[in-house]
Protein backbone atom coordinates (compact mmCIF):
# COMPACT_ATOMS: atom_id res chain seq x y z
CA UNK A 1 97.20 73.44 116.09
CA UNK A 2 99.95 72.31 113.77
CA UNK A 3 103.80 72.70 114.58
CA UNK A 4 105.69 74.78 111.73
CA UNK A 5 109.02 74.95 111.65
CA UNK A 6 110.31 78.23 110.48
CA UNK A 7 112.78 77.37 107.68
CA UNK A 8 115.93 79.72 107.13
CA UNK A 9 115.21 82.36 103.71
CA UNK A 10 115.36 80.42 100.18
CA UNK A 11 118.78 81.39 98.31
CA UNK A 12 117.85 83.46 95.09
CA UNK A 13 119.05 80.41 93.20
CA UNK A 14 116.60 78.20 94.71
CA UNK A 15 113.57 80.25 93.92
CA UNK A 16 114.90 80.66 90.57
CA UNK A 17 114.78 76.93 89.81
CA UNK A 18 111.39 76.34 91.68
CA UNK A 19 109.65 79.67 90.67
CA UNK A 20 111.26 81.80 88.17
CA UNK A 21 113.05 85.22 88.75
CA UNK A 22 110.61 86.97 87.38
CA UNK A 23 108.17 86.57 90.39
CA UNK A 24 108.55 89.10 93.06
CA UNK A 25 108.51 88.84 97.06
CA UNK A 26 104.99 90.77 97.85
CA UNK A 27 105.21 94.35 99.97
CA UNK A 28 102.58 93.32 102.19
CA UNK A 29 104.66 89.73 102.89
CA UNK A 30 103.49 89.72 106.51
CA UNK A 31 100.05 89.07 105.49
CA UNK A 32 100.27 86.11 103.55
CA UNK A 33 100.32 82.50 104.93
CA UNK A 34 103.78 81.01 105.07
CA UNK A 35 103.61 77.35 103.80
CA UNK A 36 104.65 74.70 106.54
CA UNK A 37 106.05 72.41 103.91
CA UNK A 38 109.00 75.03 102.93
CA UNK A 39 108.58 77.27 105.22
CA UNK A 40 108.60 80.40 102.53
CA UNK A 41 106.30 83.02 102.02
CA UNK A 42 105.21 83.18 98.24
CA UNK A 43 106.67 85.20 95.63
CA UNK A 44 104.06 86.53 93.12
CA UNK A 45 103.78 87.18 89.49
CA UNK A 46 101.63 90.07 88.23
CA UNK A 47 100.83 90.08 84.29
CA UNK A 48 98.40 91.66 81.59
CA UNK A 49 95.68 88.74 82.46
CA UNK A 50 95.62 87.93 86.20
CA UNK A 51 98.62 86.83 88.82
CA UNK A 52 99.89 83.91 90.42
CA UNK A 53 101.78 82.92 94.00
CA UNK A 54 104.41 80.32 93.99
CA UNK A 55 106.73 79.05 97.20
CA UNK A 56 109.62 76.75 96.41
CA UNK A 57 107.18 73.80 96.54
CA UNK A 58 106.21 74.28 93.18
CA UNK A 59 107.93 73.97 90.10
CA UNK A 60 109.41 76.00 87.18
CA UNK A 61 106.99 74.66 84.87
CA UNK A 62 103.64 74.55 87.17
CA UNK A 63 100.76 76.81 87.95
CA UNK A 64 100.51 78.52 91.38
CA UNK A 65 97.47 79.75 93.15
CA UNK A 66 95.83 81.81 90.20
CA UNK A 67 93.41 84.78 90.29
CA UNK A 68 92.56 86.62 87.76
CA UNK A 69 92.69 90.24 86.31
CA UNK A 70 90.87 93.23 86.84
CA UNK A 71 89.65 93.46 83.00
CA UNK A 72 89.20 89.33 83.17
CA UNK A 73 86.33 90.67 85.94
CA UNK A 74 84.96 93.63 84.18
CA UNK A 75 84.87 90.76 81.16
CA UNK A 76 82.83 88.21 83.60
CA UNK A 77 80.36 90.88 85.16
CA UNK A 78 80.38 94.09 83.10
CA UNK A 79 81.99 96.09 86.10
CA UNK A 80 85.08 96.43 88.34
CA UNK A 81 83.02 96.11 91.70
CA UNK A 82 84.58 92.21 92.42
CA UNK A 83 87.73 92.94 91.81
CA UNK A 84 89.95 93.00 95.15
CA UNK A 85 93.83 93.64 94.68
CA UNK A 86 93.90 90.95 97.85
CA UNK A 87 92.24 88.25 95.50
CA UNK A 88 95.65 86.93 95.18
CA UNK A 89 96.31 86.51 99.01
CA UNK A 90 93.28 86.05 99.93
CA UNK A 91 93.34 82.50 97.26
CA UNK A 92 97.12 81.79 98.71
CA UNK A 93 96.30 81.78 102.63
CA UNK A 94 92.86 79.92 101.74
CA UNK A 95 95.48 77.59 99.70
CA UNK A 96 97.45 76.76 102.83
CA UNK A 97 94.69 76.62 105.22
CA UNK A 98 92.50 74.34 103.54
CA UNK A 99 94.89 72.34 101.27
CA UNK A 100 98.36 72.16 102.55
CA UNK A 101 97.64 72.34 106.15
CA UNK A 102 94.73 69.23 105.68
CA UNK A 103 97.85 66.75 104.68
């Protein structure tokens, strides 16, 4: 098992200029992964065609882990059935398990 160190909270003006203030700490925080390299849990964007989670890793100007919108699904498969509202989480903690965690 890996040793993360629990960083102190990102200032506001730090996840400004890594993520935008438009992305918003998620109400169920305590189920997302918290990323070893900053120690944050992500803040999350919700829009018309999907959402993304970004920690202060990123930048301003980058993607963070995508998934995409309920219509974007009925689009794909003609029904609502795969959509999950956890798609997001589920994409972030699979992010940091498999990706971040493997460095």
């Amino acid at each position: 098992m890996t040793n993360i160190t629990i960083h102190r909270p990102a200032s506001e003006a730090r996840w400004a200029l890594h993520v935008g203030n438009w992305y918003l700490t998620p109400e169920d925080g305590q189920n997302w992964s918290i990323c070893p390299t900053c120690g944050q849990v992500p803040r999350v964007w919700v829009f018309n065609h999907g959402s993304q989670a970004k920690c202060c890793c990123f930048d301003l100007y980058s993607s963070g882990i995508i998934s995409e919108s309920v219509m974007a699904v009925i689009t794909r498969t003609g029904s609502a059935k795969e959509y999950s509202r956890d798609n997001l989480r589920i994409a972030w903690n699979d992010y940091i398990e498999h990706i971040v965690m493997k460095d």
